[in-house]
C-alpha atoms as a PDB file:
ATOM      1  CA  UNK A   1      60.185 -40.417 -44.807  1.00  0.00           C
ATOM      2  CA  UNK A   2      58.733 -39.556 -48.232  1.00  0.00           C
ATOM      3  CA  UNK A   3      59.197 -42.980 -49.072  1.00  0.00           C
ATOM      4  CA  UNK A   4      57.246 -44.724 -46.109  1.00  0.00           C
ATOM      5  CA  UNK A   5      54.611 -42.382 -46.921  1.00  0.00           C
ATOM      6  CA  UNK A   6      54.292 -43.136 -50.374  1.00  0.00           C
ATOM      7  CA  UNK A   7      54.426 -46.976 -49.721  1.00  0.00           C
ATOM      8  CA  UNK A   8      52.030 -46.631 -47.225  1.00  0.00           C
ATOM      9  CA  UNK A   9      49.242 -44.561 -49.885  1.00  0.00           C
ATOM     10  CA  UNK A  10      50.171 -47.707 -51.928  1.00  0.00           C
ATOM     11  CA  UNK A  11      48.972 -50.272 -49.442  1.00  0.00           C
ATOM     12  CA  UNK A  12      45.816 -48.590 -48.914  1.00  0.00           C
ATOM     13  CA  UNK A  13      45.080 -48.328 -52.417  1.00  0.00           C
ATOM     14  CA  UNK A  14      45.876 -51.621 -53.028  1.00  0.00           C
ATOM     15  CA  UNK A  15      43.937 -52.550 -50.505  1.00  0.00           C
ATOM     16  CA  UNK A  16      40.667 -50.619 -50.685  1.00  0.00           C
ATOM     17  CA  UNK A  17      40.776 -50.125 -54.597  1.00  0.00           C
ATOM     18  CA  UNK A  18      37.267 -49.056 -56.031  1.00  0.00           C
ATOM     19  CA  UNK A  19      36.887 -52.422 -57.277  1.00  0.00           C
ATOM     20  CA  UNK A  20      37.792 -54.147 -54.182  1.00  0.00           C
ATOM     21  CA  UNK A  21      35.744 -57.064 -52.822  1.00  0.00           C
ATOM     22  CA  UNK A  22      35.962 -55.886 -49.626  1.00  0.00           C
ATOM     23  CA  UNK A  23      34.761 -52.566 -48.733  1.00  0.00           C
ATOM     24  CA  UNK A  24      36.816 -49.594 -46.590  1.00  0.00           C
ATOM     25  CA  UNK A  25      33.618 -50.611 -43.821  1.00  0.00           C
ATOM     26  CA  UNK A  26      33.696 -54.044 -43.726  1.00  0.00           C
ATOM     27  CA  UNK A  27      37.415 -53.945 -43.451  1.00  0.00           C
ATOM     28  CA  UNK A  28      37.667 -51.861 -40.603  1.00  0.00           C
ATOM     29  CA  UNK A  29      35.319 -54.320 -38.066  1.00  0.00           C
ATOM     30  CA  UNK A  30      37.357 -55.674 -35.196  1.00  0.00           C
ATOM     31  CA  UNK A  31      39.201 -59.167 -35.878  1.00  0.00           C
ATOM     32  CA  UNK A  32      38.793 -61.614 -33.312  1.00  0.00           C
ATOM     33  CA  UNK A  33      39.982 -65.146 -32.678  1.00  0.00           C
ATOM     34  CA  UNK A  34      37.818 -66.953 -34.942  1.00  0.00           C
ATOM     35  CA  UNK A  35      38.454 -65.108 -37.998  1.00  0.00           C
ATOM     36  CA  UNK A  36      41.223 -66.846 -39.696  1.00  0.00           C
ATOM     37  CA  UNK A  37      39.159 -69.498 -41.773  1.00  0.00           C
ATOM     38  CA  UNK A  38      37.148 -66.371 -42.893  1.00  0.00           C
ATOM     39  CA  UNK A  39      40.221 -64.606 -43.873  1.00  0.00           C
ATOM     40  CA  UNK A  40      41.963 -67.197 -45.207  1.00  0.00           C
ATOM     41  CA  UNK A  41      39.154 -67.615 -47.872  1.00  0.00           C
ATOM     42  CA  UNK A  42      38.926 -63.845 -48.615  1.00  0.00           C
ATOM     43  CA  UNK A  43      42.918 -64.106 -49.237  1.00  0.00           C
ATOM     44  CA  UNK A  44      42.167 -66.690 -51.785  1.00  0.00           C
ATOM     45  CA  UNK A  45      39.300 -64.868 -53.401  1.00  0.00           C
ATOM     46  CA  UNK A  46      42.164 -62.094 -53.951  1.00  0.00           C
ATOM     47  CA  UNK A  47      44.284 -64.600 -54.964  1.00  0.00           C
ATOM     48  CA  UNK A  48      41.612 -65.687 -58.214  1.00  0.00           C
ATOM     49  CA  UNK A  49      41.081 -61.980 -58.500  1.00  0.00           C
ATOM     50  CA  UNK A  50      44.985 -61.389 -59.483  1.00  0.00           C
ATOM     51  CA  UNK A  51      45.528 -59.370 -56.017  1.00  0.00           C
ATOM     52  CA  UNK A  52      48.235 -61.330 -54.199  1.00  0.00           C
ATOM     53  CA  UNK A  53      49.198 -58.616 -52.149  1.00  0.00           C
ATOM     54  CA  UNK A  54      46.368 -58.040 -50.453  1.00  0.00           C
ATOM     55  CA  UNK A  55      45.823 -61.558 -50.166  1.00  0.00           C
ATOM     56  CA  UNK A  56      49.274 -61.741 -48.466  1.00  0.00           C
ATOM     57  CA  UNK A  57      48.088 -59.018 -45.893  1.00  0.00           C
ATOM     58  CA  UNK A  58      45.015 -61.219 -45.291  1.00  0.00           C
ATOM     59  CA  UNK A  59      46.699 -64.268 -44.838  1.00  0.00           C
ATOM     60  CA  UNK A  60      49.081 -62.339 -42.288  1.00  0.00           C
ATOM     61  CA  UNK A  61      45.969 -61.339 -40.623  1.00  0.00           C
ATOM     62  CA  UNK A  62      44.895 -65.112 -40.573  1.00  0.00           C
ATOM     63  CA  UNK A  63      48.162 -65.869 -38.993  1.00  0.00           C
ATOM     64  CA  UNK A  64      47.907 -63.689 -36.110  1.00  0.00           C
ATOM     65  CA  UNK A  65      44.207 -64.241 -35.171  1.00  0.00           C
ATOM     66  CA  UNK A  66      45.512 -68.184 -34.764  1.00  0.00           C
ATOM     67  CA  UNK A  67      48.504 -67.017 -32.758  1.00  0.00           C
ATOM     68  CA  UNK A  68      46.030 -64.660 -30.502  1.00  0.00           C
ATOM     69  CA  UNK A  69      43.986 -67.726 -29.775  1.00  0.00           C
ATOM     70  CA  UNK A  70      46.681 -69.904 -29.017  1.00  0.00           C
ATOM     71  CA  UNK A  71      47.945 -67.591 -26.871  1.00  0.00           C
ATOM     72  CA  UNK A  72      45.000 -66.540 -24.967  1.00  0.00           C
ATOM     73  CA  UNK A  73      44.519 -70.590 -24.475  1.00  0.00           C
ATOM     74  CA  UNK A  74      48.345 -70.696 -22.878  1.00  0.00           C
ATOM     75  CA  UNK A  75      47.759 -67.722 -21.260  1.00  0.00           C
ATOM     76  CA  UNK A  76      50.845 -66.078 -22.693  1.00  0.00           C
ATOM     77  CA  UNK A  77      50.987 -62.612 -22.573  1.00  0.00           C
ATOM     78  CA  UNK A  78      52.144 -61.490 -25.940  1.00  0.00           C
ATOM     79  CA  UNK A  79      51.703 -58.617 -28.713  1.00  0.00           C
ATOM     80  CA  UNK A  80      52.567 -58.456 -32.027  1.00  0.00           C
ATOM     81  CA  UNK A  81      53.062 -61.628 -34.315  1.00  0.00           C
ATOM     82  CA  UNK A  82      57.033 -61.909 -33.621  1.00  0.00           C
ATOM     83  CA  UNK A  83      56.728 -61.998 -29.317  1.00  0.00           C
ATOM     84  CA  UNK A  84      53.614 -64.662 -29.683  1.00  0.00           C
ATOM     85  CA  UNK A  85      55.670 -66.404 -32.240  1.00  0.00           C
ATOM     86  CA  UNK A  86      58.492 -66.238 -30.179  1.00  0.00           C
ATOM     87  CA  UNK A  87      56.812 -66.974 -26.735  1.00  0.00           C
ATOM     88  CA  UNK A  88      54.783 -69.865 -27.983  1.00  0.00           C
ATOM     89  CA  UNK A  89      57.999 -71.588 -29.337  1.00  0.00           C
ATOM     90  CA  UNK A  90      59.638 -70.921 -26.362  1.00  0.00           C
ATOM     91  CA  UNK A  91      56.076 -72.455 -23.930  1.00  0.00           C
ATOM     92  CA  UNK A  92      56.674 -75.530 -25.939  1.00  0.00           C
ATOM     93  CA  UNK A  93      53.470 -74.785 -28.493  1.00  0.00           C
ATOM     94  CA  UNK A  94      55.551 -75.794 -31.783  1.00  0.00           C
ATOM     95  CA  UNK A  95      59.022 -76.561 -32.840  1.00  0.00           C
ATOM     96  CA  UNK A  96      62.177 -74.414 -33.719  1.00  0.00           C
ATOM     97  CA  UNK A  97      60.969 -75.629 -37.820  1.00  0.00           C
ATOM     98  CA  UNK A  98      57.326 -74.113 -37.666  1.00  0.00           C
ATOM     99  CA  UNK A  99      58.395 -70.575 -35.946  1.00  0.00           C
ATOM    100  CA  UNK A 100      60.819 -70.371 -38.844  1.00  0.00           C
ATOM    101  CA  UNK A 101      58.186 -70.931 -41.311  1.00  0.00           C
ATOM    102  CA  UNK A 102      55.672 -68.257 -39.043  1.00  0.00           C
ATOM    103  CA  UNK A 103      58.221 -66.304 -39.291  1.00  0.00           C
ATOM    104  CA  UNK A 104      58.625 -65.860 -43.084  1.00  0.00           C
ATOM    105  CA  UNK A 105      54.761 -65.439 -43.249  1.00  0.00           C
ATOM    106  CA  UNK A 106      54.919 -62.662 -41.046  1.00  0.00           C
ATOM    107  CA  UNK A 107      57.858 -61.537 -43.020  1.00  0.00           C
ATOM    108  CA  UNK A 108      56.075 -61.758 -46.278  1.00  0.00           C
ATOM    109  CA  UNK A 109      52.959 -60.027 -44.626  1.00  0.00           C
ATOM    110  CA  UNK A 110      54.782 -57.012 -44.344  1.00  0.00           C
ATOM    111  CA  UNK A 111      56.335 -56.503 -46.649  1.00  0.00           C
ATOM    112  CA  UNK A 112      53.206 -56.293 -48.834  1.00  0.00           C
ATOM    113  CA  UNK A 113      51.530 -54.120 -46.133  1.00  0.00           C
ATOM    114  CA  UNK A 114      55.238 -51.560 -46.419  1.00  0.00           C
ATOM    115  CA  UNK A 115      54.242 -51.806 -50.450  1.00  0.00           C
ATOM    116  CA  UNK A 116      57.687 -54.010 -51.280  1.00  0.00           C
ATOM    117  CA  UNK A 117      55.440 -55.028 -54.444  1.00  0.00           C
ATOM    118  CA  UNK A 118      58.567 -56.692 -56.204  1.00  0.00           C
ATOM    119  CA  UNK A 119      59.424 -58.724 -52.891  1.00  0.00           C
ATOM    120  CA  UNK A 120      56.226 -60.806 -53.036  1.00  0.00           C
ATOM    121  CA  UNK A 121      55.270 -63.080 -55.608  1.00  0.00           C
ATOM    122  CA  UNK A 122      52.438 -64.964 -56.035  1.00  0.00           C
ATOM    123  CA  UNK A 123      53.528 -68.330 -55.853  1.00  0.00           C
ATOM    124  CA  UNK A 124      55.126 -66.992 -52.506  1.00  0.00           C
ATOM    125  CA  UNK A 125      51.398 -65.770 -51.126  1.00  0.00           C
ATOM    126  CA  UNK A 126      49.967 -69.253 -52.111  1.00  0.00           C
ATOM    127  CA  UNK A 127      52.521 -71.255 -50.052  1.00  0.00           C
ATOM    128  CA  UNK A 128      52.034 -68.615 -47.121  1.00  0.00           C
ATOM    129  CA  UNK A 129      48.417 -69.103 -47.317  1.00  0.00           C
ATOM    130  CA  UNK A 130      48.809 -73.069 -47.446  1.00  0.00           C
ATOM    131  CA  UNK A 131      51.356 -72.966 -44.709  1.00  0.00           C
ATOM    132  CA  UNK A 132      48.870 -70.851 -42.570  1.00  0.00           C
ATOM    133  CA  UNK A 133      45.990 -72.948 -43.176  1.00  0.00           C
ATOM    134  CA  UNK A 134      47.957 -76.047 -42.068  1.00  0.00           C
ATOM    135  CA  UNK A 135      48.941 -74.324 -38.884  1.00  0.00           C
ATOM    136  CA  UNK A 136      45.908 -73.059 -37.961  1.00  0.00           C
ATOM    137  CA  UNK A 137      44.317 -76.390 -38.511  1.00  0.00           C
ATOM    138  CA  UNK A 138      46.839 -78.151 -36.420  1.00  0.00           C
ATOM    139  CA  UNK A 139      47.302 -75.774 -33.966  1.00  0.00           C
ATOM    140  CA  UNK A 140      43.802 -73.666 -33.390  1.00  0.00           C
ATOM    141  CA  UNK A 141      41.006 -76.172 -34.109  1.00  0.00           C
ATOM    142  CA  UNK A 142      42.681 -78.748 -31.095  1.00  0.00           C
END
């Protein structure tokens, strides 16, 4: 338990450092559907600003306000980014392929937000971003 604890005081230092471009306020407004351009270009601002981690988180948080939207447009009843995921796949929304690759974003996203620091490289944040950017062009803006 100490452990989750102490990962967790990591994450939120990480992600509301004193020199953070976001502040605790602005972080805490409500995300809605048509947020994931906006934080998709904060995660790459975190990126430039060596702070890949929290860009991972933001990308995750990219990811799910596409998967929100697409499933409030299928009217699939879903929470939480593995059961949209999932559901969508299974509705017909994407292939087998792209859940995989939703999948491993998600995957990525939390592990930065448990703190895994050592589990999540940069190069792996950039191709998560990329790979959420594609999707939520090809899948969000129809």
């Amino acid at each position: 338990m100490w452990n989750d604890i102490t990962r967790g005081v990591a994450a939120l230092k990480s992600a509301w450092s004193f020199d953070s471009i976001v502040s605790p306020a602005d972080a805490a407004t409500v995300c809605g559907v048509e947020d994931a351009p906006d934080f998709l270009l904060e995660a790459e601002s975190y990126i430039e600003n060596g702070r890949h981690h929290s860009a991972a988180i933001l990308a995750g948080d990219a990811l799910e306000s596409t998967l929100r939207k697409l499933c409030l447009e299928h009217s699939v009843d879903a929470d939480g980014v593995d059961r949209m995921t999932s559901e969508l796949a299974r509705i017909g929304i994407y292939d087998d392929a792209i859940e995989q690759r939703l999948r491993a974003a998600s995957d990525l996203r939390e592990k930065a937000n448990c703190g895994l620091w050592s589990e999540v490289s940069k190069g792996d944040v950039e191709a998560m971003i990329a790979e959420v950017r594609a999707f939520a062009d090809e899948f969000a803006n129809r």
